[in-house]
PDB file of N, CA and C in Angstrom:
ATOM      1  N   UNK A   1       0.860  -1.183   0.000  1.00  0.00           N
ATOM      2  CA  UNK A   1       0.000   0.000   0.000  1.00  0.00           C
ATOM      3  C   UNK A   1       0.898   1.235   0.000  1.00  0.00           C
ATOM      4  N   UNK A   2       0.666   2.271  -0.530  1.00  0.00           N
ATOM      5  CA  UNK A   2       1.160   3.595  -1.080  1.00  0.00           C
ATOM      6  C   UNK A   2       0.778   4.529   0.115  1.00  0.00           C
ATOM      7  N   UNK A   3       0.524   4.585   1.043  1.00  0.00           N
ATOM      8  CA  UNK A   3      -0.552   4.968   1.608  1.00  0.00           C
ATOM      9  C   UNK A   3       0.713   5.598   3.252  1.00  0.00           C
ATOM     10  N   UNK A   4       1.323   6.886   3.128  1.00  0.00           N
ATOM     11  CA  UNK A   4       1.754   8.333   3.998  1.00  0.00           C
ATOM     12  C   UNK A   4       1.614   7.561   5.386  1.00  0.00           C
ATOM     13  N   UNK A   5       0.684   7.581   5.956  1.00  0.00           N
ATOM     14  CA  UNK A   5      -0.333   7.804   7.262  1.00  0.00           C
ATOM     15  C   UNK A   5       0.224   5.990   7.290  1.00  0.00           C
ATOM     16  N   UNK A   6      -0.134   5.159   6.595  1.00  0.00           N
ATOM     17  CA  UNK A   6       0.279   3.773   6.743  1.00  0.00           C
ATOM     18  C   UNK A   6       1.867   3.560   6.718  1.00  0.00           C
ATOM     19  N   UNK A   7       2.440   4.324   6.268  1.00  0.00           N
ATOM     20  CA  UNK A   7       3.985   4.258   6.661  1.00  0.00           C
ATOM     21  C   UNK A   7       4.413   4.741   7.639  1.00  0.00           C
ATOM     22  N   UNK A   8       3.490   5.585   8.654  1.00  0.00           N
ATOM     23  CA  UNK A   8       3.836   6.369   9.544  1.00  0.00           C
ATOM     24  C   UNK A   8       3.143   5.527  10.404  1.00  0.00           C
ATOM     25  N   UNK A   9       2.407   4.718  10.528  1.00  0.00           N
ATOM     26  CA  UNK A   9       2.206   3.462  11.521  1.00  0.00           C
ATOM     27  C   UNK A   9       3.061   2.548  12.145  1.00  0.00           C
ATOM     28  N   UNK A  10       3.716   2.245  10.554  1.00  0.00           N
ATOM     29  CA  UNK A  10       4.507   1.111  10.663  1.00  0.00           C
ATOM     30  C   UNK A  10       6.570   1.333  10.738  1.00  0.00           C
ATOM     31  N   UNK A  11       6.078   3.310  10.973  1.00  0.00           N
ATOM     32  CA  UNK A  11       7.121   3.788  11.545  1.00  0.00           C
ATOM     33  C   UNK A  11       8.509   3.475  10.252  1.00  0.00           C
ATOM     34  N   UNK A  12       7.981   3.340   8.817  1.00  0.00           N
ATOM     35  CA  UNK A  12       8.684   3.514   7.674  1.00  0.00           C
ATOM     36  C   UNK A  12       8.605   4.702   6.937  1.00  0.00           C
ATOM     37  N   UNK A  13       8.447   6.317   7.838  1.00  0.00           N
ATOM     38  CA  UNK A  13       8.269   7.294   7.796  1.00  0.00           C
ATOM     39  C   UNK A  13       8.266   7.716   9.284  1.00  0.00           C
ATOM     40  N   UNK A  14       9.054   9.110   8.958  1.00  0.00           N
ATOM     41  CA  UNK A  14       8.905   9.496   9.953  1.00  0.00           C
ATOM     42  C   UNK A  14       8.226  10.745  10.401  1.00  0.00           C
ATOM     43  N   UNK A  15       7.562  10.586  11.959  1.00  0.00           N
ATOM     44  CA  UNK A  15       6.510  11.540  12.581  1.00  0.00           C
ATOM     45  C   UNK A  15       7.222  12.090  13.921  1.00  0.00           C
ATOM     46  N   UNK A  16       6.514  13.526  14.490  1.00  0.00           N
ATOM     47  CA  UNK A  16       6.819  13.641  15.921  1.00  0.00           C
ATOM     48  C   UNK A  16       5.551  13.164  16.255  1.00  0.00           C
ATOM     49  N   UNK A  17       5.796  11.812  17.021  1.00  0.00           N
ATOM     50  CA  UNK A  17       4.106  11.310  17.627  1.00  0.00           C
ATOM     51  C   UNK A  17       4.142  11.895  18.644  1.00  0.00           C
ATOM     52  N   UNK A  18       2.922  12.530  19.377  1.00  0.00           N
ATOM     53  CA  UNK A  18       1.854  13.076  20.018  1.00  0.00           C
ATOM     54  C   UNK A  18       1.782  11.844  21.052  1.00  0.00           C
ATOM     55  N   UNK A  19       0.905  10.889  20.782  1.00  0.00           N
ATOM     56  CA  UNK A  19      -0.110   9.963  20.965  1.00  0.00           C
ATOM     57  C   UNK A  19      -0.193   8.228  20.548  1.00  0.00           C
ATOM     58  N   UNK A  20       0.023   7.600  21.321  1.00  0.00           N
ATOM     59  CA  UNK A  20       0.291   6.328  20.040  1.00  0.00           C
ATOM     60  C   UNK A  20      -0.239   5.630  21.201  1.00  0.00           C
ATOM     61  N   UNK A  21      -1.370   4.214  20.719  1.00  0.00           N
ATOM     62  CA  UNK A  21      -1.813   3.057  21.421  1.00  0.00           C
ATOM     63  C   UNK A  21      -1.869   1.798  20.111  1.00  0.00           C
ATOM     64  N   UNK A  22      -2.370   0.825  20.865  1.00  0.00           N
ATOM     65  CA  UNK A  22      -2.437  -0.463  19.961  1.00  0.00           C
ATOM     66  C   UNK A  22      -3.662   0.025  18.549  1.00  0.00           C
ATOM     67  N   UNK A  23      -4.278   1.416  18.776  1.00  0.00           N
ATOM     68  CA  UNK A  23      -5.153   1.257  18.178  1.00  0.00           C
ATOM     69  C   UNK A  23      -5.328   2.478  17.088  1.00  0.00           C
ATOM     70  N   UNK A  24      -4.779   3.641  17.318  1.00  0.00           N
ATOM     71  CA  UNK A  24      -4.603   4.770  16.845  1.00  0.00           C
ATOM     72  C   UNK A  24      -3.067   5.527  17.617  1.00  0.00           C
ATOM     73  N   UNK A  25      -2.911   6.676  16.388  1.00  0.00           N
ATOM     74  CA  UNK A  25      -1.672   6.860  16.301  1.00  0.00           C
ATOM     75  C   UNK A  25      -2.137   8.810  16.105  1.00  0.00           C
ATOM     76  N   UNK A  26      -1.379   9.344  17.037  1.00  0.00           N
ATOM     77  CA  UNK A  26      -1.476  11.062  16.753  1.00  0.00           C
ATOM     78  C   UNK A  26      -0.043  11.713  16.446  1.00  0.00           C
ATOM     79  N   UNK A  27      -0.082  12.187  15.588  1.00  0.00           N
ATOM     80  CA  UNK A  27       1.600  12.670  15.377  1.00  0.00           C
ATOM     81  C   UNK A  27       0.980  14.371  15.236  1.00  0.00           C
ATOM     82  N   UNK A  28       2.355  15.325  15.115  1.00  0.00           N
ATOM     83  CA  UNK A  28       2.275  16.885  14.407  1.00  0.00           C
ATOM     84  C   UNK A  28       2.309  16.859  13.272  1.00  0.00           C
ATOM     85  N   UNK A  29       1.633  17.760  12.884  1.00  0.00           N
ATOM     86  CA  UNK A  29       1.040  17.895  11.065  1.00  0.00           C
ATOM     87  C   UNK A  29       2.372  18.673  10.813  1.00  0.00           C
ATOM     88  N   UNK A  30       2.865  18.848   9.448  1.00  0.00           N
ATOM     89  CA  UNK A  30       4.253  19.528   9.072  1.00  0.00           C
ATOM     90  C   UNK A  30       3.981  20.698   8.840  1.00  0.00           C
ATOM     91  N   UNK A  31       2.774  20.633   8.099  1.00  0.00           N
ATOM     92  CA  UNK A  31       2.271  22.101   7.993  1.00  0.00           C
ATOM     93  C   UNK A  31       1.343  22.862   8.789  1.00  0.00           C
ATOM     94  N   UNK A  32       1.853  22.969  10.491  1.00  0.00           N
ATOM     95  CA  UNK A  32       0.370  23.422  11.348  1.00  0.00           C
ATOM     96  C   UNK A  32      -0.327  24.723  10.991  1.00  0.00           C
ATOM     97  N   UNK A  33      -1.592  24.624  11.128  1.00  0.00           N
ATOM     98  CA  UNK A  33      -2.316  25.608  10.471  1.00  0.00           C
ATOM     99  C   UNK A  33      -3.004  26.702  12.277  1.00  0.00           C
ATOM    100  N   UNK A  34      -2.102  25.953  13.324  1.00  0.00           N
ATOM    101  CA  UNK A  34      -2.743  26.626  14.342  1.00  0.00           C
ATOM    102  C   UNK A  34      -1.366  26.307  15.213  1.00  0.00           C
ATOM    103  N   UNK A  35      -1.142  26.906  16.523  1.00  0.00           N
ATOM    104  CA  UNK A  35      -0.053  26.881  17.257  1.00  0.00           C
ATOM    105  C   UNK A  35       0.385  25.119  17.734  1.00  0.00           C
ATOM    106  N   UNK A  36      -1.105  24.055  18.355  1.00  0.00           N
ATOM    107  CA  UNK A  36      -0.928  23.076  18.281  1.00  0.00           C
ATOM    108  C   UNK A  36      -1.768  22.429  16.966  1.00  0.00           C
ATOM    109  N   UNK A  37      -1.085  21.540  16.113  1.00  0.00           N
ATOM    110  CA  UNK A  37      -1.967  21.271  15.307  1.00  0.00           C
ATOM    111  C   UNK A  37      -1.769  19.591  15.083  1.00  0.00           C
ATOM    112  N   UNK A  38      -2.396  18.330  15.198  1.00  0.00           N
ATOM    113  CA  UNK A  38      -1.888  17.309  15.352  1.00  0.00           C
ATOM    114  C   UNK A  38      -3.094  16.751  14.745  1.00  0.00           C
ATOM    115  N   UNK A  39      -2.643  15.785  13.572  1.00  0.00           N
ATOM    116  CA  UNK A  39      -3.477  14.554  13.442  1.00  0.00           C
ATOM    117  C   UNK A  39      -4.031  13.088  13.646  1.00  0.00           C
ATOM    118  N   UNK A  40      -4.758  12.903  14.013  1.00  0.00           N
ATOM    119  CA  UNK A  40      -5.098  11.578  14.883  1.00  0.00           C
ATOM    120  C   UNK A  40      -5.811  10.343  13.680  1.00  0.00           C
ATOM    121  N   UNK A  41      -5.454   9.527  13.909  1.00  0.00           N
ATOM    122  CA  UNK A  41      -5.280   8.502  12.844  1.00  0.00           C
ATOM    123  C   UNK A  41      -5.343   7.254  13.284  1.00  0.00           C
ATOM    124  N   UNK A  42      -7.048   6.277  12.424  1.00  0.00           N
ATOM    125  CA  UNK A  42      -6.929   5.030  13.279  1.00  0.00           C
ATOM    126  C   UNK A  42      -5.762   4.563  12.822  1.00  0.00           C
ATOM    127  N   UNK A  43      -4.966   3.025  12.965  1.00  0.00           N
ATOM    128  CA  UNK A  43      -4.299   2.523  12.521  1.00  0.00           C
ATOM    129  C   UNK A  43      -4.555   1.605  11.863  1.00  0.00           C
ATOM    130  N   UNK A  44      -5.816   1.580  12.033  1.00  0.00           N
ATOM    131  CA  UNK A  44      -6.437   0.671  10.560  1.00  0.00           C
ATOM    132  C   UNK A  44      -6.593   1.340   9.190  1.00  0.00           C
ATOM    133  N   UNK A  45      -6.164   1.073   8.015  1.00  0.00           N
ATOM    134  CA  UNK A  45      -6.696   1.963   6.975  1.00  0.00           C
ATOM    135  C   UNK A  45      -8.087   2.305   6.436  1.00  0.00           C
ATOM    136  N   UNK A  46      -8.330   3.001   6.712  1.00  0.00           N
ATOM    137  CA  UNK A  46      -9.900   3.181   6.444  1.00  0.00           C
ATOM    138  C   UNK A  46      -9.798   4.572   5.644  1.00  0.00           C
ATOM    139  N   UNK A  47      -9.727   4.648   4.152  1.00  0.00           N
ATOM    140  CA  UNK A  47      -9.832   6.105   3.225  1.00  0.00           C
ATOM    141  C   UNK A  47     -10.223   7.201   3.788  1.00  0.00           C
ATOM    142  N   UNK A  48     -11.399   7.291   4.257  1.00  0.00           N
ATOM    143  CA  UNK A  48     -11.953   8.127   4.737  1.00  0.00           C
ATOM    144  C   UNK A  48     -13.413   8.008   5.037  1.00  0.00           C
ATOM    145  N   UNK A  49     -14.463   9.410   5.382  1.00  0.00           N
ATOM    146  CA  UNK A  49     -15.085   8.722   6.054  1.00  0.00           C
ATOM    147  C   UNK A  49     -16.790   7.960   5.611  1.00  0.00           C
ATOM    148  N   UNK A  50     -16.369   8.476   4.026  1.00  0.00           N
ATOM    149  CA  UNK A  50     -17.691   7.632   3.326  1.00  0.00           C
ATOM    150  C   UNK A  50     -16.744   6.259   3.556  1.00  0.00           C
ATOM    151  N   UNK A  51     -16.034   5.623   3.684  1.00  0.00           N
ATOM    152  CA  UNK A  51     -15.670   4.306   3.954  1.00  0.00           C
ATOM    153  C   UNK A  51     -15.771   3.733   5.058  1.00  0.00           C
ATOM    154  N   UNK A  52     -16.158   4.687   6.500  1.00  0.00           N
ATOM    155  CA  UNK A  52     -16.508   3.769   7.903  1.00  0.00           C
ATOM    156  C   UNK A  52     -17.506   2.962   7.478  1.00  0.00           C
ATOM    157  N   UNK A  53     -17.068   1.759   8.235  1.00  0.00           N
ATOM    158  CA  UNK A  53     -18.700   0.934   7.872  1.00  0.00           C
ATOM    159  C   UNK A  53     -18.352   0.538   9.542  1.00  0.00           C
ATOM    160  N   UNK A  54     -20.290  -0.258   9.850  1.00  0.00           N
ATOM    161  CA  UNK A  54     -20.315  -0.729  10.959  1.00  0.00           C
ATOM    162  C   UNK A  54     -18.886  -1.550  12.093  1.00  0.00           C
ATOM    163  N   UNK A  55     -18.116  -2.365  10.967  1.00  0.00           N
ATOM    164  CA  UNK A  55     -17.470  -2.823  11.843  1.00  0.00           C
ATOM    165  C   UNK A  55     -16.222  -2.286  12.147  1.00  0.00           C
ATOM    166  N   UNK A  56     -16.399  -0.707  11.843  1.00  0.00           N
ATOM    167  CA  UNK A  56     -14.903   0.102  12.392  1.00  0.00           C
ATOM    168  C   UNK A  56     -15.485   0.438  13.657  1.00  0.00           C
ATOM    169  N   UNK A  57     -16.751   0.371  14.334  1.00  0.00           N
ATOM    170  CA  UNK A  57     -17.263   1.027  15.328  1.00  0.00           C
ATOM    171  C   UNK A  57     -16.526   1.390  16.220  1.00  0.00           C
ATOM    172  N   UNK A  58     -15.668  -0.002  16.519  1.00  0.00           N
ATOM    173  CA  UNK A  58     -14.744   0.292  17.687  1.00  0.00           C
ATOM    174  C   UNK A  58     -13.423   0.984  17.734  1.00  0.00           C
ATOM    175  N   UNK A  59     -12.982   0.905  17.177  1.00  0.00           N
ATOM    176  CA  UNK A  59     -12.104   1.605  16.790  1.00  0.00           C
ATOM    177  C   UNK A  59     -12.267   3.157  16.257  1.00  0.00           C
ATOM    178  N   UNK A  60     -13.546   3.641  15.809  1.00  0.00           N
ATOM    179  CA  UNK A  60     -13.793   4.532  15.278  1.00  0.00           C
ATOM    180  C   UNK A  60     -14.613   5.574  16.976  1.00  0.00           C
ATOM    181  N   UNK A  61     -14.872   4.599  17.737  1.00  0.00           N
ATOM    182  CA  UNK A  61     -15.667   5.197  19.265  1.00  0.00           C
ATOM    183  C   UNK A  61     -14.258   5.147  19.974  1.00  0.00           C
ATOM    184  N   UNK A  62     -13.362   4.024  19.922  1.00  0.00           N
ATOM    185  CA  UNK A  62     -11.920   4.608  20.771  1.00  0.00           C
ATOM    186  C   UNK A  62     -11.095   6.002  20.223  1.00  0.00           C
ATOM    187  N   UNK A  63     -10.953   6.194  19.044  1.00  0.00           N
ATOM    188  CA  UNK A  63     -10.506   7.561  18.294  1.00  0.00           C
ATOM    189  C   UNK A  63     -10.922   8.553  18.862  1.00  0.00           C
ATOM    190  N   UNK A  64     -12.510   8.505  19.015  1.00  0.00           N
ATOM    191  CA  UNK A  64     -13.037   9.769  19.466  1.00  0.00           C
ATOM    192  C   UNK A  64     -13.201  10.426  20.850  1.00  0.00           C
ATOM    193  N   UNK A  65     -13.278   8.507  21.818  1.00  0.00           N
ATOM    194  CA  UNK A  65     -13.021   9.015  23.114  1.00  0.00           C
ATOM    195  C   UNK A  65     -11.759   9.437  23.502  1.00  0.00           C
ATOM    196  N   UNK A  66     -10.740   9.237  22.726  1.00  0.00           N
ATOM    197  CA  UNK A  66      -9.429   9.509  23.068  1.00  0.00           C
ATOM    198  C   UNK A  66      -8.863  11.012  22.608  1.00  0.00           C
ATOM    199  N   UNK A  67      -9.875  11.378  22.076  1.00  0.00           N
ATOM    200  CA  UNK A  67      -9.566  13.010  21.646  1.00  0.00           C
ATOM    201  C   UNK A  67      -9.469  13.970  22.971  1.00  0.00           C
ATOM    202  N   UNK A  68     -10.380  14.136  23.429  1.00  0.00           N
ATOM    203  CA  UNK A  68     -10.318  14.934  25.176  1.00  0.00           C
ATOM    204  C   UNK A  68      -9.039  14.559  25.856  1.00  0.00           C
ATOM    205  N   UNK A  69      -8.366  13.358  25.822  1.00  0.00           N
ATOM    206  CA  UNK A  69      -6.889  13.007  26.440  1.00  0.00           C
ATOM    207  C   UNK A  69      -6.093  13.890  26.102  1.00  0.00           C
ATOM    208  N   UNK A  70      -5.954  13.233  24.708  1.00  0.00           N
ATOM    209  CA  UNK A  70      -4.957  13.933  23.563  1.00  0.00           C
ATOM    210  C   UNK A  70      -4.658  15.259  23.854  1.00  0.00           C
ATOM    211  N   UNK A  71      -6.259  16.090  23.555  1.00  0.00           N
ATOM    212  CA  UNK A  71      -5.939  17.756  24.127  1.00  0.00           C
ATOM    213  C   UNK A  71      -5.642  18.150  25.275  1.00  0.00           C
ATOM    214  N   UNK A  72      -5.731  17.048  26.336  1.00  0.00           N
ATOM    215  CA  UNK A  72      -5.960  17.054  27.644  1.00  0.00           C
ATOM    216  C   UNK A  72      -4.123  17.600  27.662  1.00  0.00           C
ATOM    217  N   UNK A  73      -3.597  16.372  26.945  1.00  0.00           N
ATOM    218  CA  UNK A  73      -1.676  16.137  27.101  1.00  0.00           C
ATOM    219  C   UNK A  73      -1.603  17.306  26.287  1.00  0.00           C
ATOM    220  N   UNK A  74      -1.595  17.910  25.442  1.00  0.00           N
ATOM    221  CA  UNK A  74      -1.017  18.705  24.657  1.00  0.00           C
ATOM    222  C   UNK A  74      -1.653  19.977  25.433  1.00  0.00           C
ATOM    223  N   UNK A  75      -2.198  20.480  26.455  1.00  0.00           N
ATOM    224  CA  UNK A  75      -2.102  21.379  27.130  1.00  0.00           C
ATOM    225  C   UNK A  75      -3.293  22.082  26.090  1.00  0.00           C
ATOM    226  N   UNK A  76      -4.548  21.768  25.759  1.00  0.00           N
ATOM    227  CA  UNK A  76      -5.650  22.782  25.301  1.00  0.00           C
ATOM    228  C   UNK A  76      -6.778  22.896  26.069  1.00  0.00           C
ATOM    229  N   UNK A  77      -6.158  23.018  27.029  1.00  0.00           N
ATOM    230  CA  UNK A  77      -7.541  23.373  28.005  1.00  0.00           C
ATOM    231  C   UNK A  77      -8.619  24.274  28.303  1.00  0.00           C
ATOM    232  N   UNK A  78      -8.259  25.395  27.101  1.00  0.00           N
ATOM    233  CA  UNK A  78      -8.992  26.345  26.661  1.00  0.00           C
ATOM    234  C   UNK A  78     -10.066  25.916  25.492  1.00  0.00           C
ATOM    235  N   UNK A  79      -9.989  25.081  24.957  1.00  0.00           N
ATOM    236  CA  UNK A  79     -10.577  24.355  23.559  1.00  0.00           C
ATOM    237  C   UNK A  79      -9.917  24.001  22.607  1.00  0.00           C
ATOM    238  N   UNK A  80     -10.866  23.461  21.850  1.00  0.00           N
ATOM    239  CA  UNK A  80      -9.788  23.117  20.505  1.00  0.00           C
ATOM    240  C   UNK A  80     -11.090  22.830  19.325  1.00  0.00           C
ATOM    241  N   UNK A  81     -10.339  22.559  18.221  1.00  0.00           N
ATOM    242  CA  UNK A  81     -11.034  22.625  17.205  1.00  0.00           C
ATOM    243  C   UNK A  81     -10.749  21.091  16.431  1.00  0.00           C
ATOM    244  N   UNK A  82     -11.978  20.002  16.415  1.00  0.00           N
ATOM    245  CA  UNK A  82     -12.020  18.730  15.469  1.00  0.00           C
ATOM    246  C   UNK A  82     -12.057  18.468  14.288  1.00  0.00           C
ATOM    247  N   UNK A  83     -11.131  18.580  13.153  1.00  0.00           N
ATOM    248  CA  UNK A  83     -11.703  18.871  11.636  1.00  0.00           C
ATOM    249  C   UNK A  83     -11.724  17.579  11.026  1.00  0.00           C
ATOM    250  N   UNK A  84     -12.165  17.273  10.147  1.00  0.00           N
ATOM    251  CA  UNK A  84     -12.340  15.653   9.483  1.00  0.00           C
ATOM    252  C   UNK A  84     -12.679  16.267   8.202  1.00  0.00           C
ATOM    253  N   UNK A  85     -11.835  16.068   7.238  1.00  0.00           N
ATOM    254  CA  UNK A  85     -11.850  16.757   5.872  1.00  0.00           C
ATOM    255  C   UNK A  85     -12.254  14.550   5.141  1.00  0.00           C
ATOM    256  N   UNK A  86     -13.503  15.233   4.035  1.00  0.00           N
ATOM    257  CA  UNK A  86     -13.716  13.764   3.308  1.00  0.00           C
ATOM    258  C   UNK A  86     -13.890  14.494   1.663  1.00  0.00           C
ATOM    259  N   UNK A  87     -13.030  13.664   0.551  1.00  0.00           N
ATOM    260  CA  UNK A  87     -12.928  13.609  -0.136  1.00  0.00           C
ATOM    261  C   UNK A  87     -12.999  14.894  -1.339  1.00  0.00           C
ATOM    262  N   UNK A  88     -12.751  14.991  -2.403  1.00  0.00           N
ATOM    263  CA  UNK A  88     -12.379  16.061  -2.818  1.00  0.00           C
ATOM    264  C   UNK A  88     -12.471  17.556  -2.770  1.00  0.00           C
ATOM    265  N   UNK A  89     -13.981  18.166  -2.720  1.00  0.00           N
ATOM    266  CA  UNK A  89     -14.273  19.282  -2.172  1.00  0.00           C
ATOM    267  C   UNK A  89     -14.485  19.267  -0.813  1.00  0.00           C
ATOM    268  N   UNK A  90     -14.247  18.194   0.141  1.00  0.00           N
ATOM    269  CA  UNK A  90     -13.767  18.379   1.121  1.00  0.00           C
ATOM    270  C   UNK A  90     -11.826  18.923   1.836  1.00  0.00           C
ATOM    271  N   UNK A  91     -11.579  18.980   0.676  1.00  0.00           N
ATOM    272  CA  UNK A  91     -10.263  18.828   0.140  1.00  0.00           C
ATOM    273  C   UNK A  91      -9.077  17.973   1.473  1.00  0.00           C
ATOM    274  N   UNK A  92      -9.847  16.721   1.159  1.00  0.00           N
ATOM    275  CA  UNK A  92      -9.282  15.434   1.666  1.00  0.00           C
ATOM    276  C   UNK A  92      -8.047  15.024   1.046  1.00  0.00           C
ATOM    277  N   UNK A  93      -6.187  15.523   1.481  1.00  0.00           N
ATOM    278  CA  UNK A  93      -5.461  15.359   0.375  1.00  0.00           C
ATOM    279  C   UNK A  93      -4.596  13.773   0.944  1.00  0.00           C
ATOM    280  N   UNK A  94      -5.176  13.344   1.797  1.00  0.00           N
ATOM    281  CA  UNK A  94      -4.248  12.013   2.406  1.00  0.00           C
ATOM    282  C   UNK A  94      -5.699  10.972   2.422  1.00  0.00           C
ATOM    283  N   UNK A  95      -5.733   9.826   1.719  1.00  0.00           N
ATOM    284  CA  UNK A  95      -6.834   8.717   1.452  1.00  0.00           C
ATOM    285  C   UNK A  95      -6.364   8.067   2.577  1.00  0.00           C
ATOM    286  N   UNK A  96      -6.363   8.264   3.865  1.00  0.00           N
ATOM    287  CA  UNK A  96      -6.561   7.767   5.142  1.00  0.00           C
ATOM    288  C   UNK A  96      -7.407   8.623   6.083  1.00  0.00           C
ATOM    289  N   UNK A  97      -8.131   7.924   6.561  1.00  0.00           N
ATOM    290  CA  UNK A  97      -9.162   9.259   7.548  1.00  0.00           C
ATOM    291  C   UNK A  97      -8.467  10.071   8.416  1.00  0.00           C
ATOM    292  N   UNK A  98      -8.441  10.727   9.219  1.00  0.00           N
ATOM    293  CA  UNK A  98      -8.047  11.661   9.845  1.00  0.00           C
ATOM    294  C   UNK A  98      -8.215  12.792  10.209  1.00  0.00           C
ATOM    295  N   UNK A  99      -8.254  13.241  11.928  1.00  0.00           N
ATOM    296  CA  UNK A  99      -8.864  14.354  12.066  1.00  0.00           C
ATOM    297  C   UNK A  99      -7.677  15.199  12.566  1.00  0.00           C
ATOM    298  N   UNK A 100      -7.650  16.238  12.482  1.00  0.00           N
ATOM    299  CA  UNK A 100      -6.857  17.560  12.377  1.00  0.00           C
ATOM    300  C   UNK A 100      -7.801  18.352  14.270  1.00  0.00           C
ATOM    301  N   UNK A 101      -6.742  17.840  14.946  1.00  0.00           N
ATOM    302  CA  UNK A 101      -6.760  18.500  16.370  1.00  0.00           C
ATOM    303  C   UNK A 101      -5.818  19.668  16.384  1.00  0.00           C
ATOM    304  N   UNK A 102      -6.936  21.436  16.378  1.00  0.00           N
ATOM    305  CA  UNK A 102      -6.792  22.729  16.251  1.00  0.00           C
ATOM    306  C   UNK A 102      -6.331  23.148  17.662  1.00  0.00           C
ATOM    307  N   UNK A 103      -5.471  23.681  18.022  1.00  0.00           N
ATOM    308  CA  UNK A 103      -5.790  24.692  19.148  1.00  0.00           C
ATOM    309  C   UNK A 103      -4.135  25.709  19.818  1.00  0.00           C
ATOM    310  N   UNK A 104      -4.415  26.080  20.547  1.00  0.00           N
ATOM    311  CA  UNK A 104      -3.919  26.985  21.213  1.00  0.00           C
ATOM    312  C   UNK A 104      -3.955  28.467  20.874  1.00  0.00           C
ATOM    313  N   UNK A 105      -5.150  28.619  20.135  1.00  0.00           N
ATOM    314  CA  UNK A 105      -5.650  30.018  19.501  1.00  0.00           C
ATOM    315  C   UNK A 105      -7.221  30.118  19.528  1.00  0.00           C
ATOM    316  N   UNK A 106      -7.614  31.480  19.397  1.00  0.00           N
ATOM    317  CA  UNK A 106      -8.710  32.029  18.627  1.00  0.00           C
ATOM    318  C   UNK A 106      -9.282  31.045  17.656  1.00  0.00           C
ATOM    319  N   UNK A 107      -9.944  30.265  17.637  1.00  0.00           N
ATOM    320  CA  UNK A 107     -10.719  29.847  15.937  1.00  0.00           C
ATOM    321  C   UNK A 107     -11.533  30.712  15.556  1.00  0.00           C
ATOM    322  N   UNK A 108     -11.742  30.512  14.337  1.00  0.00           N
ATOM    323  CA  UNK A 108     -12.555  31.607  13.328  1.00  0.00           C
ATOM    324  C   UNK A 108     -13.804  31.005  12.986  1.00  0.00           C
ATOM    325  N   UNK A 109     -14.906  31.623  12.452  1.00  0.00           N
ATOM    326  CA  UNK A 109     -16.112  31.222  11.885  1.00  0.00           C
ATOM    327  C   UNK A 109     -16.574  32.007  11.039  1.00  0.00           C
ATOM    328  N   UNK A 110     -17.134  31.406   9.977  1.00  0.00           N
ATOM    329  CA  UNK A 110     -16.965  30.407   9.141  1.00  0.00           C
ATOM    330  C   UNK A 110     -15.541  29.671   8.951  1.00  0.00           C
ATOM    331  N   UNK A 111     -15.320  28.256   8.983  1.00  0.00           N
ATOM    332  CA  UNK A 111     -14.141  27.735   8.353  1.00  0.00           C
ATOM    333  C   UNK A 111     -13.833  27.692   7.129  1.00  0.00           C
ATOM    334  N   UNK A 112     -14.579  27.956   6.306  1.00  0.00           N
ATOM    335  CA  UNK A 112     -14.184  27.589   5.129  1.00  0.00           C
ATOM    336  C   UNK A 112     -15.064  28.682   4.130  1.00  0.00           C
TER     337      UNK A 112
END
């Protein structure tokens, strides 16, 4: 598999990880778009998120409970911002799911 985010699992690329369990993996984005900016990533390949199906449940409910930690360690105790970009005019540019954990700033509204 060709697949960034899957080489960075299997640690044949390299990341500053954040976050890492048997089940998902959080590293720093290269290009942060906010002071902390980190992406969280099951370690299963799953494209994105027209591709969850029922039996990612678990893995897809551990991802999300593990987000509040994540910001918890990286010191955003002010808030943060969850982004999940899916497919082209979503401008989804990595075919692995992944959410983009925002913070240590102001967010804006509208995003986009």
């Amino acid at each position: 598999m060709d697949c960034i985010f899957c080489k960075i699992v299997e640690k044949e690329a390299p990341s500053n990880i954040a976050y890492e369990d048997d089940k998902i993996l959080a590293f720093h984005d290269l290009q942060p778009q906010a002071p902390v900016h980190v992406l969280i990533i099951p370690k299963k390949h799953i494209s994105s998120l027209d591709e969850v199906s029922f039996d990612d449940a678990e893995i897809m409910g551990w991802l999300m409970a593990k987000v509040k930690d994540i910001a918890k360690d990286l010191g955003l105790e002010n808030g943060y911002r969850l982004v999940c970009n899916c497919g082209k005019d979503g401008l989804q540019t990595v075919n692995h799911i992944h959410f983009h954990l925002l913070g240590k700033r102001q967010m804006k509204w509208p995003p986009g």
